[in-house]
C-alpha atoms as a PDB file:
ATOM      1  CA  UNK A   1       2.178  11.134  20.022  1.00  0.00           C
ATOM      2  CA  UNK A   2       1.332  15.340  20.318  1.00  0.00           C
ATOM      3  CA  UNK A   3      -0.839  16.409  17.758  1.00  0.00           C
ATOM      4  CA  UNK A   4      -0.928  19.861  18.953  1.00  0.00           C
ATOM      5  CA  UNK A   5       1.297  20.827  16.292  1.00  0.00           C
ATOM      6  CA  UNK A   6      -0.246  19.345  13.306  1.00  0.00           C
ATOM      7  CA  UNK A   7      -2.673  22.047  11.641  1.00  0.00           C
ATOM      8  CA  UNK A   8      -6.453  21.936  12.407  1.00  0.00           C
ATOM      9  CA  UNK A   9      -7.234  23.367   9.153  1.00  0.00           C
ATOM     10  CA  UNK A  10      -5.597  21.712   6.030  1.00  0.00           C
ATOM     11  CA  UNK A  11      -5.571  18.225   4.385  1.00  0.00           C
ATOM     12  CA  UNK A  12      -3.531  15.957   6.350  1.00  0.00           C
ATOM     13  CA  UNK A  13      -1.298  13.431   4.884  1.00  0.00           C
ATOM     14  CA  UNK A  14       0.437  10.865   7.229  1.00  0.00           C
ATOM     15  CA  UNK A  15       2.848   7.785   5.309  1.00  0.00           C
ATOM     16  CA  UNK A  16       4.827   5.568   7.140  1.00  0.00           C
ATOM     17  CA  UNK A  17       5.910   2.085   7.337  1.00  0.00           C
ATOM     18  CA  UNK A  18       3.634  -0.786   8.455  1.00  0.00           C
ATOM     19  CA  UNK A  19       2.997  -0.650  12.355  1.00  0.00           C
ATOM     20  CA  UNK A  20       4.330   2.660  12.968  1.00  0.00           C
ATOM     21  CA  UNK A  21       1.249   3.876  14.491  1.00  0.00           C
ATOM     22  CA  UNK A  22      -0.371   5.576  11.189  1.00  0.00           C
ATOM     23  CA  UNK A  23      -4.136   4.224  11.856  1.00  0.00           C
ATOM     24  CA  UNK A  24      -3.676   5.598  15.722  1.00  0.00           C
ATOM     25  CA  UNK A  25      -2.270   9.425  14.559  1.00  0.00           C
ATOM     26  CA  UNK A  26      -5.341   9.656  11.898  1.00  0.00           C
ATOM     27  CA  UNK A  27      -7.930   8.561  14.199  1.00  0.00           C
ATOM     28  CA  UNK A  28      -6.999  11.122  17.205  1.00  0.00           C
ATOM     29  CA  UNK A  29      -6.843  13.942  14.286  1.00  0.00           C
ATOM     30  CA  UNK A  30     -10.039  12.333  13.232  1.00  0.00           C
ATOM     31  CA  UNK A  31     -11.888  12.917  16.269  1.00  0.00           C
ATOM     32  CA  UNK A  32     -10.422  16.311  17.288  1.00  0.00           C
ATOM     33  CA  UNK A  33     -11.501  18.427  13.985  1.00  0.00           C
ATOM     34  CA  UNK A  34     -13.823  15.927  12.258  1.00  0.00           C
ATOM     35  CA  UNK A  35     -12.065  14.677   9.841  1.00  0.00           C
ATOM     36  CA  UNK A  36     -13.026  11.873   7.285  1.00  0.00           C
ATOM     37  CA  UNK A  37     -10.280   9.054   7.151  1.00  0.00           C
ATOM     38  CA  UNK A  38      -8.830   8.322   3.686  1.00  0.00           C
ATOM     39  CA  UNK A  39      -7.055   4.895   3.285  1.00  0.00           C
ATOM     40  CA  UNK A  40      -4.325   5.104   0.759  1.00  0.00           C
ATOM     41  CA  UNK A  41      -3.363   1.616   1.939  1.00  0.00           C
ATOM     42  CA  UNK A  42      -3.322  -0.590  -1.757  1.00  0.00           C
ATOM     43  CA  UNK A  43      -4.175  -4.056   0.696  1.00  0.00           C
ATOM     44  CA  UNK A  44      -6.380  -2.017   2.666  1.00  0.00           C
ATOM     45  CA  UNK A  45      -8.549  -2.016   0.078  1.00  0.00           C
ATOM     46  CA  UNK A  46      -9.887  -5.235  -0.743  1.00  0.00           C
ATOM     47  CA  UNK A  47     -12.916  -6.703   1.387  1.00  0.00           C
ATOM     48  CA  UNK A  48     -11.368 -10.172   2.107  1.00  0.00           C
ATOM     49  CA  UNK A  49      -8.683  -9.075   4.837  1.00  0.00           C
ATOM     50  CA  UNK A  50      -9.361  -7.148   7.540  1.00  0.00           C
ATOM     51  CA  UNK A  51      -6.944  -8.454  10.348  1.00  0.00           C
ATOM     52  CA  UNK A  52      -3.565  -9.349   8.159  1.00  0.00           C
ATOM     53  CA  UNK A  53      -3.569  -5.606   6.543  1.00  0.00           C
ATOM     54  CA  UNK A  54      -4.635  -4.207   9.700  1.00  0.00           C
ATOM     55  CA  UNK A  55      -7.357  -2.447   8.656  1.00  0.00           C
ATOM     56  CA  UNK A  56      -9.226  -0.810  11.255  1.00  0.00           C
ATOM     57  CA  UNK A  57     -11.809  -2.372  13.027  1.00  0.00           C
ATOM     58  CA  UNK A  58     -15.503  -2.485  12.786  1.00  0.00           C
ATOM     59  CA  UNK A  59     -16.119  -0.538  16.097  1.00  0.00           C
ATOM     60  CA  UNK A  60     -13.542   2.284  14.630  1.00  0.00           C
ATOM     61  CA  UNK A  61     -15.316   2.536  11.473  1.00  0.00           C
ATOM     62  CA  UNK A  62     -18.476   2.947  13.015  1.00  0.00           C
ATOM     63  CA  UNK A  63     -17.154   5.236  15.612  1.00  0.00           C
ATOM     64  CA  UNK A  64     -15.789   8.103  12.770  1.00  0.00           C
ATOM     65  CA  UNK A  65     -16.007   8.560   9.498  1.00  0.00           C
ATOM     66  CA  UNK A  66     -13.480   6.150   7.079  1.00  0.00           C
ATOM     67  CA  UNK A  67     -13.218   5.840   3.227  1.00  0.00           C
ATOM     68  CA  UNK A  68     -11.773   3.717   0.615  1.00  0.00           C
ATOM     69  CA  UNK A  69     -11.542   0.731   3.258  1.00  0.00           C
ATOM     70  CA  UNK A  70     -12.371  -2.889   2.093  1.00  0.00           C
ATOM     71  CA  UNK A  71     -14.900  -1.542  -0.416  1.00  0.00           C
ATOM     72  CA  UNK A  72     -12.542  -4.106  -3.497  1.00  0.00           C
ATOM     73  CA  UNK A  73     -13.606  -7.350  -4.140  1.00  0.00           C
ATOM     74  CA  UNK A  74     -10.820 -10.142  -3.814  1.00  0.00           C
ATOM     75  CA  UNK A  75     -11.105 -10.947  -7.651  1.00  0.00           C
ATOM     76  CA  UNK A  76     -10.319  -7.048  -8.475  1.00  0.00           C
ATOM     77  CA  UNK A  77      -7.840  -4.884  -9.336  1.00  0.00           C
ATOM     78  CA  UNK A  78      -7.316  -2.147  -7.882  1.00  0.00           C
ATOM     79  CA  UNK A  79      -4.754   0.978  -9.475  1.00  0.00           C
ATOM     80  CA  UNK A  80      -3.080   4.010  -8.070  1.00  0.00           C
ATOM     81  CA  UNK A  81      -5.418   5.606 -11.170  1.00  0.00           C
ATOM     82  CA  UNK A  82      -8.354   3.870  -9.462  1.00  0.00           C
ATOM     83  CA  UNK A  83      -7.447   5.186  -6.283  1.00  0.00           C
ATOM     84  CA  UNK A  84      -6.831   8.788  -6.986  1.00  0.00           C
ATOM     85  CA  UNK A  85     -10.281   8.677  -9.055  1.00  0.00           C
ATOM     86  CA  UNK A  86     -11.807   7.589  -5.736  1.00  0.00           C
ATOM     87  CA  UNK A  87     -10.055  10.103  -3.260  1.00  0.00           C
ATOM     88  CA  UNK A  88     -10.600  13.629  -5.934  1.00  0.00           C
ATOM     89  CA  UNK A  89     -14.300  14.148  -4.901  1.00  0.00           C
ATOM     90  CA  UNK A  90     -13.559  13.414  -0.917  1.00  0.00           C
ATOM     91  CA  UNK A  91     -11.249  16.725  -1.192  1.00  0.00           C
ATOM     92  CA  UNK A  92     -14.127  18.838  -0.542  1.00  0.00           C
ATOM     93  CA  UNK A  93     -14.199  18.131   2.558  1.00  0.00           C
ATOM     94  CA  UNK A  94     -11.588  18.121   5.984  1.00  0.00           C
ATOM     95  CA  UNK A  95      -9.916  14.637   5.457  1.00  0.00           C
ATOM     96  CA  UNK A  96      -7.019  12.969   7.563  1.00  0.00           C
ATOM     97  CA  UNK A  97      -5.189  10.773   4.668  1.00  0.00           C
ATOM     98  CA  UNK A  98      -3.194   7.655   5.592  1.00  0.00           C
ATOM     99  CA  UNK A  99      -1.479   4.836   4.575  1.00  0.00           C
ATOM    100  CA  UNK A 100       1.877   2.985   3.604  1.00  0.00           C
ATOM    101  CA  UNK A 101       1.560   3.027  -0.207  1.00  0.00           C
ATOM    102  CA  UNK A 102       3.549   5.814  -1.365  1.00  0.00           C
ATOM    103  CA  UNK A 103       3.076   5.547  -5.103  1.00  0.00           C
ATOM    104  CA  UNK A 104      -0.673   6.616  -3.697  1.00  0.00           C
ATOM    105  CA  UNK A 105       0.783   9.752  -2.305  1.00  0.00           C
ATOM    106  CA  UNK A 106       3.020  10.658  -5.107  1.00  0.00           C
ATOM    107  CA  UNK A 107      -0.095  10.882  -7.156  1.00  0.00           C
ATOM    108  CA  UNK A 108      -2.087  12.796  -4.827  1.00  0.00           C
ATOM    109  CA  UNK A 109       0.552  15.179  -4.838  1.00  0.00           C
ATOM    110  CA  UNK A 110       2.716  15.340  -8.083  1.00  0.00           C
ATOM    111  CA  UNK A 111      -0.130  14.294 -10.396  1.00  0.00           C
ATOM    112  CA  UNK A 112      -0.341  10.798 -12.459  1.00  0.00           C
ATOM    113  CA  UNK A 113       0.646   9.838 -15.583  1.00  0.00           C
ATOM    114  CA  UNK A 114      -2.792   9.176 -17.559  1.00  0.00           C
ATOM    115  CA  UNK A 115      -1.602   5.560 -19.103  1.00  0.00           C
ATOM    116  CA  UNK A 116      -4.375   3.486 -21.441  1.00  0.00           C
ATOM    117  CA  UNK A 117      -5.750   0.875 -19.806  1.00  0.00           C
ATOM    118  CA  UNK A 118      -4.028  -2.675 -19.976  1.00  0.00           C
ATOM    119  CA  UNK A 119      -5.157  -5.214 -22.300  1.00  0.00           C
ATOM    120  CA  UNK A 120      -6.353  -8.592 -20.325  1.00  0.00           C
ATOM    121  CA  UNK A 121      -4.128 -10.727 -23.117  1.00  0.00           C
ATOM    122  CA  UNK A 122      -1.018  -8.288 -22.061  1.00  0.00           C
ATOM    123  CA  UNK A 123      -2.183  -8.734 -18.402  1.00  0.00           C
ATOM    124  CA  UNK A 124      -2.233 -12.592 -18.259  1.00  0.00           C
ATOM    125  CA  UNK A 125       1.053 -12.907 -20.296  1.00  0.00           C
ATOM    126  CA  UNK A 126       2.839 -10.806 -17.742  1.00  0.00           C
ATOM    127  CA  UNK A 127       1.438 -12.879 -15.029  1.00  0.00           C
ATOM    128  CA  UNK A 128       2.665 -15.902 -16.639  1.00  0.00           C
ATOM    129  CA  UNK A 129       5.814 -14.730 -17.082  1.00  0.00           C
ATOM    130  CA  UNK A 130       6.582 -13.521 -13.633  1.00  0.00           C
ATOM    131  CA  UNK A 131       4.939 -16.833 -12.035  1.00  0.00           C
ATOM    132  CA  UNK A 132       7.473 -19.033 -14.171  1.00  0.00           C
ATOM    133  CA  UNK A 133      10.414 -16.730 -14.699  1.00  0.00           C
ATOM    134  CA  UNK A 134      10.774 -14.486 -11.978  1.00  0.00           C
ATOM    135  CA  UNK A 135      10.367 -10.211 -12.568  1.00  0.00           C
ATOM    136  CA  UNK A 136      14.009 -10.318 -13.725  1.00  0.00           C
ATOM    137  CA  UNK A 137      13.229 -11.224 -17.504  1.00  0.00           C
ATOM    138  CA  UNK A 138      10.274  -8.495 -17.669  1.00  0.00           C
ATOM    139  CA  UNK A 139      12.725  -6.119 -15.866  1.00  0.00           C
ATOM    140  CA  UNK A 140      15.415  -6.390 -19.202  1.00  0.00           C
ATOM    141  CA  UNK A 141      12.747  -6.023 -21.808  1.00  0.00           C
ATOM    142  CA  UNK A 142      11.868  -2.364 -20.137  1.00  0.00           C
ATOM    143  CA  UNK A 143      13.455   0.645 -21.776  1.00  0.00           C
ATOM    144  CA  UNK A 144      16.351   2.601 -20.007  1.00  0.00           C
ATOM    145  CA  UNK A 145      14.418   5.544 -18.563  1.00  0.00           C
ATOM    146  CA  UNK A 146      11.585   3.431 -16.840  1.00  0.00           C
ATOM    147  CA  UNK A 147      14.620   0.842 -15.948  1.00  0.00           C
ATOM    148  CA  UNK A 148      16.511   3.747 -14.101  1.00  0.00           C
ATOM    149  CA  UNK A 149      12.878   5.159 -12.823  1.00  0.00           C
ATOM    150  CA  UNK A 150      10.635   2.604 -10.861  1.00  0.00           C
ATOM    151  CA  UNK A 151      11.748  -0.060  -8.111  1.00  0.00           C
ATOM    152  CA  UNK A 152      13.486  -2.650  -9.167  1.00  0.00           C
ATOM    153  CA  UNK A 153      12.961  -4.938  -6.836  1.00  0.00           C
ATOM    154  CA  UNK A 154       9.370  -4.761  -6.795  1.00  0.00           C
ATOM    155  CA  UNK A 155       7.890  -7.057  -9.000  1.00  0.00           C
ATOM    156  CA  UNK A 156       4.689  -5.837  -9.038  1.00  0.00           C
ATOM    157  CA  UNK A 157       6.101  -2.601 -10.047  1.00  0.00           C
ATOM    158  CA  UNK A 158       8.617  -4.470 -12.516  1.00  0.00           C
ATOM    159  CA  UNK A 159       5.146  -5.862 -14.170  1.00  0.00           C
ATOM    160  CA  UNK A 160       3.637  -2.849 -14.631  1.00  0.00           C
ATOM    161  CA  UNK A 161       5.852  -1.398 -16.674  1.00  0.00           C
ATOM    162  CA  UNK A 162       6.637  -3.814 -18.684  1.00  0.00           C
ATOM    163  CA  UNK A 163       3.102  -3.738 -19.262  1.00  0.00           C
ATOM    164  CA  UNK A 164       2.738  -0.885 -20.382  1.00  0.00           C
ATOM    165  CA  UNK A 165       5.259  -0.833 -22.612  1.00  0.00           C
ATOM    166  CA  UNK A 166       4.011  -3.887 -24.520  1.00  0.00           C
ATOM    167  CA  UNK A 167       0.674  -2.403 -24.420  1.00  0.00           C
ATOM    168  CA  UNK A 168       1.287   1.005 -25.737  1.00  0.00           C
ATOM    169  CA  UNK A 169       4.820   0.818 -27.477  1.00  0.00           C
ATOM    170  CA  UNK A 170       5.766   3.423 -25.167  1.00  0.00           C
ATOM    171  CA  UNK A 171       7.535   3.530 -22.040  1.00  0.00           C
ATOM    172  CA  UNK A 172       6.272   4.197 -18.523  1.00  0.00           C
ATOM    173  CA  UNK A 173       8.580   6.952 -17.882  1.00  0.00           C
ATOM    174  CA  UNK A 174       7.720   8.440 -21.240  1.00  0.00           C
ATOM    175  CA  UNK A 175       4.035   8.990 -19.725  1.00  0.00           C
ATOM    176  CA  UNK A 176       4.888   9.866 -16.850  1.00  0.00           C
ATOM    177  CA  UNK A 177       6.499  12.964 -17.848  1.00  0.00           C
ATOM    178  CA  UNK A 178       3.431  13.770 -19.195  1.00  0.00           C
ATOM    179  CA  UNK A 179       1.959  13.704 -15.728  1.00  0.00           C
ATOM    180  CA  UNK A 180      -1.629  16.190 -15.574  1.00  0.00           C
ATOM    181  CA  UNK A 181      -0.870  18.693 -12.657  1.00  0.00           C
ATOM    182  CA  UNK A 182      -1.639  17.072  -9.250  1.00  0.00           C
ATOM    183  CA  UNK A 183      -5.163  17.222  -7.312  1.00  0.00           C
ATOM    184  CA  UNK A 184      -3.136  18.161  -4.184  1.00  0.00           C
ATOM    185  CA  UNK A 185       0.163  20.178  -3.789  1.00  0.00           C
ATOM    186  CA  UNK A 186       2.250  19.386  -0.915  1.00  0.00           C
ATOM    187  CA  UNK A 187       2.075  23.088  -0.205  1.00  0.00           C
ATOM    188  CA  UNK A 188      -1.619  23.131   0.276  1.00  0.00           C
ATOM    189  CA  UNK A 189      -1.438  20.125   2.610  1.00  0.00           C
ATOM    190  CA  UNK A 190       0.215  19.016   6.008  1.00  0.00           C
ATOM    191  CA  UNK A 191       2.178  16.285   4.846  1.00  0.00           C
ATOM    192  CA  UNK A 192       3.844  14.047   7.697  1.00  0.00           C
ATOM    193  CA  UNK A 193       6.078  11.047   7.745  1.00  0.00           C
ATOM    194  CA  UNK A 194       6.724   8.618  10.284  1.00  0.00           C
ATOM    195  CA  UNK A 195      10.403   7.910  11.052  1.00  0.00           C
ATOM    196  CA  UNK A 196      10.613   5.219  13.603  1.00  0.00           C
ATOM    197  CA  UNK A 197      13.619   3.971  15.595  1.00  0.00           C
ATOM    198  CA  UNK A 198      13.947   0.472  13.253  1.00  0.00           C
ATOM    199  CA  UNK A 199      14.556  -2.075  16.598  1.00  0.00           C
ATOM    200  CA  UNK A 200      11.321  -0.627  18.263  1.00  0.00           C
ATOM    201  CA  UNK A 201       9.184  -0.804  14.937  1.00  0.00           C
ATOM    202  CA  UNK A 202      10.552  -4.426  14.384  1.00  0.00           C
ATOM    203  CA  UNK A 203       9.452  -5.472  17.900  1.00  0.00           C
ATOM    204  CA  UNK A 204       6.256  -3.582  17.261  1.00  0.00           C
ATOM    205  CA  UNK A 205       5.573  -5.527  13.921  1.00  0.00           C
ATOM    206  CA  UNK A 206       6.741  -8.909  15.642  1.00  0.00           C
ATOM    207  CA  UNK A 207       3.789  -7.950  18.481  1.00  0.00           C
ATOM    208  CA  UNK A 208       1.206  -7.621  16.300  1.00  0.00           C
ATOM    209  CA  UNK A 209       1.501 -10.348  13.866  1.00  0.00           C
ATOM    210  CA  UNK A 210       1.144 -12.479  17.135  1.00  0.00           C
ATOM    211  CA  UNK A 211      -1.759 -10.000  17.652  1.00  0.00           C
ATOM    212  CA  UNK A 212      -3.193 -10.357  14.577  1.00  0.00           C
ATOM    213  CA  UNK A 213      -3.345 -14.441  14.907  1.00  0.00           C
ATOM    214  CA  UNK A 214      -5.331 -13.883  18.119  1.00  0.00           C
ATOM    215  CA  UNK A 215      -7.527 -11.791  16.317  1.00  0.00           C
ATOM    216  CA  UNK A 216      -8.508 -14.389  13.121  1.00  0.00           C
ATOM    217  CA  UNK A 217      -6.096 -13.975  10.786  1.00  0.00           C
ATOM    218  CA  UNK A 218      -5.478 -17.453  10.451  1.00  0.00           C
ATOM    219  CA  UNK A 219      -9.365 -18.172  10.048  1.00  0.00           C
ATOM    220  CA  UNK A 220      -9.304 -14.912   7.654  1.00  0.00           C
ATOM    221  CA  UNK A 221      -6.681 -16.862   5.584  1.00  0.00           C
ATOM    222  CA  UNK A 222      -8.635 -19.806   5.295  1.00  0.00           C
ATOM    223  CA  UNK A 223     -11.609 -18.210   4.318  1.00  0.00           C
ATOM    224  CA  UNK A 224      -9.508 -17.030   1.111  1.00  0.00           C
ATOM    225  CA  UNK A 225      -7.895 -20.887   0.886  1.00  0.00           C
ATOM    226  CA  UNK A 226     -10.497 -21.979  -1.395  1.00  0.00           C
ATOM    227  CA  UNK A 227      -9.389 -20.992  -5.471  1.00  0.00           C
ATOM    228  CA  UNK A 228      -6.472 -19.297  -4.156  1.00  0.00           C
ATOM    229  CA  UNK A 229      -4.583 -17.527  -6.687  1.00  0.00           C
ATOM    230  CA  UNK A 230      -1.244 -15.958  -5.845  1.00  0.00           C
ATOM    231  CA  UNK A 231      -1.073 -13.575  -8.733  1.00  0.00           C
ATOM    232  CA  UNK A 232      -3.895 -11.532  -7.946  1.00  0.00           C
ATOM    233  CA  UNK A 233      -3.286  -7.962  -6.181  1.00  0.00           C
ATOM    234  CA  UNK A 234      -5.229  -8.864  -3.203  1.00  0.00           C
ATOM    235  CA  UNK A 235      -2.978 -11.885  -2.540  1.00  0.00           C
ATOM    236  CA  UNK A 236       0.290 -10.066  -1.908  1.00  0.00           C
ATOM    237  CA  UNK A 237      -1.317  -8.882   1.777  1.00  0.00           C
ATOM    238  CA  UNK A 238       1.888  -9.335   4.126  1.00  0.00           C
ATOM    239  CA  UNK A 239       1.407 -12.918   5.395  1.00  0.00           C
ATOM    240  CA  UNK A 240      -1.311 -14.253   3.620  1.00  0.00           C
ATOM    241  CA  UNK A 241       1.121 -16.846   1.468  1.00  0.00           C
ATOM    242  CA  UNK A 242       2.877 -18.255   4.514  1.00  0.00           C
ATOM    243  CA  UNK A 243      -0.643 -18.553   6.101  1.00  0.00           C
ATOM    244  CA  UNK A 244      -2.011 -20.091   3.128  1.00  0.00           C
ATOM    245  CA  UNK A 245       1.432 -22.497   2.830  1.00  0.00           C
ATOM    246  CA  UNK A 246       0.430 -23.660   6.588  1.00  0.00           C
ATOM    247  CA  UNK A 247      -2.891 -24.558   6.083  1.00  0.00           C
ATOM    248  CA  UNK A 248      -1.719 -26.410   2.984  1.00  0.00           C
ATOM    249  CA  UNK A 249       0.382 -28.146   5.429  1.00  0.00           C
ATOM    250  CA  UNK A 250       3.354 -27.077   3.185  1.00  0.00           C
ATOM    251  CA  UNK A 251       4.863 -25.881   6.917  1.00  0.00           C
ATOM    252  CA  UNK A 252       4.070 -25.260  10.460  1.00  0.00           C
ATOM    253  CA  UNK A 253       2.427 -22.316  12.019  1.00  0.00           C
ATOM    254  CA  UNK A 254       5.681 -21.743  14.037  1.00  0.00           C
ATOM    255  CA  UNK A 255       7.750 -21.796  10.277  1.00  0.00           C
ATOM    256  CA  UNK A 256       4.827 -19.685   8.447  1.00  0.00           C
ATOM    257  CA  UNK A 257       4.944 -17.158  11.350  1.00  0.00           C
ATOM    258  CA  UNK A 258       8.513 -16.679  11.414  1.00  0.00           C
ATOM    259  CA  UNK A 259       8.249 -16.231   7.884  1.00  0.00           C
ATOM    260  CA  UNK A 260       5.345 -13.742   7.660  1.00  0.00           C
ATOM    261  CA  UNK A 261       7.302 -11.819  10.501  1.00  0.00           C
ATOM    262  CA  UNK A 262       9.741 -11.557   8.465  1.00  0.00           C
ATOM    263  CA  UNK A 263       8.397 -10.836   5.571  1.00  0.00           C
ATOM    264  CA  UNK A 264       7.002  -7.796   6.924  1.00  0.00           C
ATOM    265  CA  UNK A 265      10.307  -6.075   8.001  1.00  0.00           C
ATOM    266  CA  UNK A 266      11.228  -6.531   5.038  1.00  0.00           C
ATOM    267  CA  UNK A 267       8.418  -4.602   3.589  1.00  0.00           C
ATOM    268  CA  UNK A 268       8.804  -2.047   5.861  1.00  0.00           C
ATOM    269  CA  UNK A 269      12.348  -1.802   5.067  1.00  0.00           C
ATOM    270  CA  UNK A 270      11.693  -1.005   1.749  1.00  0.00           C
ATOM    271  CA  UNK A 271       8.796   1.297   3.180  1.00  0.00           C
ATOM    272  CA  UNK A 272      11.417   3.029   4.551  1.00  0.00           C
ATOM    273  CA  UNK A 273      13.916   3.129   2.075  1.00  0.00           C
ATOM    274  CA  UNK A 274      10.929   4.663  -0.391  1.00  0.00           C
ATOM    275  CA  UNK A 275      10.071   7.301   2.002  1.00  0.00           C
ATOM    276  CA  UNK A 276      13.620   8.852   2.319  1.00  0.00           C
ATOM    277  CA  UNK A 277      14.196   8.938  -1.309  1.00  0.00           C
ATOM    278  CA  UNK A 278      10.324  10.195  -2.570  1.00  0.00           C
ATOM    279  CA  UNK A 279       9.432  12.167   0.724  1.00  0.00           C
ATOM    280  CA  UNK A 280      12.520  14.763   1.375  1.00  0.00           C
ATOM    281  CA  UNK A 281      10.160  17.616   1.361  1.00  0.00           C
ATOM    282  CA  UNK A 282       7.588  16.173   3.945  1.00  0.00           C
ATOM    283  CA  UNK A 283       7.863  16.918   7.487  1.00  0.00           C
ATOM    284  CA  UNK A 284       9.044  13.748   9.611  1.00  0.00           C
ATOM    285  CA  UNK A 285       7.837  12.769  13.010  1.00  0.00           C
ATOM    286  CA  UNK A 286      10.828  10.294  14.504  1.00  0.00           C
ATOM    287  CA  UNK A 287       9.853   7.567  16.533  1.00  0.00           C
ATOM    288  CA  UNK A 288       9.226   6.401  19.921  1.00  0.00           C
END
């Protein structure tokens, strides 16, 4: 990809879908103005998977500067609020930001809603709920606006509002349109998104889960076997249940494989989907 075009001089943003080539564009803009590289990545986050969120590698963190990479404990959570708290002071100087998360971006760049914290009580209930019930229950308690407003068929989003609203007796979209004014305007920014051709990212995502099991991940997955807890934020890294299902001998590698590999196009289907709706006003770099 030419990077000749993208500016030399303001923040860069770059979103796209898993395996699109995001990590690749932010290290060559990286090394040709010295940037720092931001991870707006929500699994890139947490310390105990490196391989299955493709996070980059040892050698390319110590070859230029990276932030906000595996620096979460499993156990953790981990918030847009917690992320843009984290990125505000990194501003000061030339960064490359990257990642797949948009919510991330949309907070960077529209501002975010400054909600109370959640009780641990309201926290655990919700769990409970969506591990026995499904997302659809918490989904019709929500108010209208929020119910018309977030992703429905996101549960971890679906969770989230519902608990806030049970938490604060006021809706998510409610606080959201008291959104603070952003840290980052899309104006002051180079703001790219990757549009790739969907039967070459597909073959590219079906390549490197295959990579990625060369790599470790299996060994990465049982290293996280032990107290295993599917609820928690770092669990939902693409892959990591059907991994953990096969080496609970629930099914084979060949099934669990399949399974991740599909599991990822579907994420980056709704990647996708996200992106075109949220991202109208960002300039898009097609693919191959």
């Amino acid at each position: 990809m030419k990077i000749d075009s993208i500016s030399r001089e303001a923040p860069v943003l770059i979103a796209g879908p898993t395996a699109s080539g995001k990590s690749a564009l932010a290290m060559a803009l990286a090394s040709r103005d010295g940037r720092l590289i931001v991870n707006a990545d929500a699994l890139q986050v947490y310390a105990n998977w490196r391989v299955l969120t493709a996070r980059p590698s040892a050698s390319d963190e110590t070859a230029l500067p990276h932030a906000l990479y595996g620096h979460i404990a499993r156990e953790d959570g981990y918030s847009v609020g917690h992320w843009l708290r984290e990125v505000a002071p990194l501003l000061s100087r030339p960064v490359v930001i990257v990642g797949g998360t948009g919510l991330n971006f949309n907070a960077l760049t529209r501002g975010l809603a400054e909600v109370p914290a959640i009780p641990p009580e309201v926290r655990a209930e919700a769990n409970s709920r969506r591990a026995t019930e499904g997302h659809a229950g918490l989904l019709a308690e929500l108010d209208a606006a929020t119910a018309a407003r977030i992703d429905r068929l996101n549960p971890v989003r679906v969770q989230r509002a519902w608990e806030v609203l049970r938490a604060t007796g006021r809706g998510l979209a409610s606080w959201q349109d008291d959104t603070p004014a952003p840290l980052l305007t899309l104006n002051r920014a180079e703001a790219l998104v990757l549009v790739p051709d969907v039967a070459w990212l597909n073959d590219r995502i079906d390549r490197r889960f295959h990579q990625m099991l060369s790599a470790g991940a299996l060994d990465e997955a049982r290293a996280n076997l032990t107290d295993w807890d599917p609820t928690l934020p770092s669990s939902k890294a693409i892959g990591a249940p059907e991994l953990i299902a096969h080496l609970r001998d629930e099914m084979p590698l060949t099934d669990a494989t399949d399974a991740a590999i599909l599991a990822s196009r579907h994420y980056a289907k709704r990647q996708r989907t996200w992106f075109r709706s949220n991202m109208g006003a960002w300039r898009k770099l097609s693919l191959p």
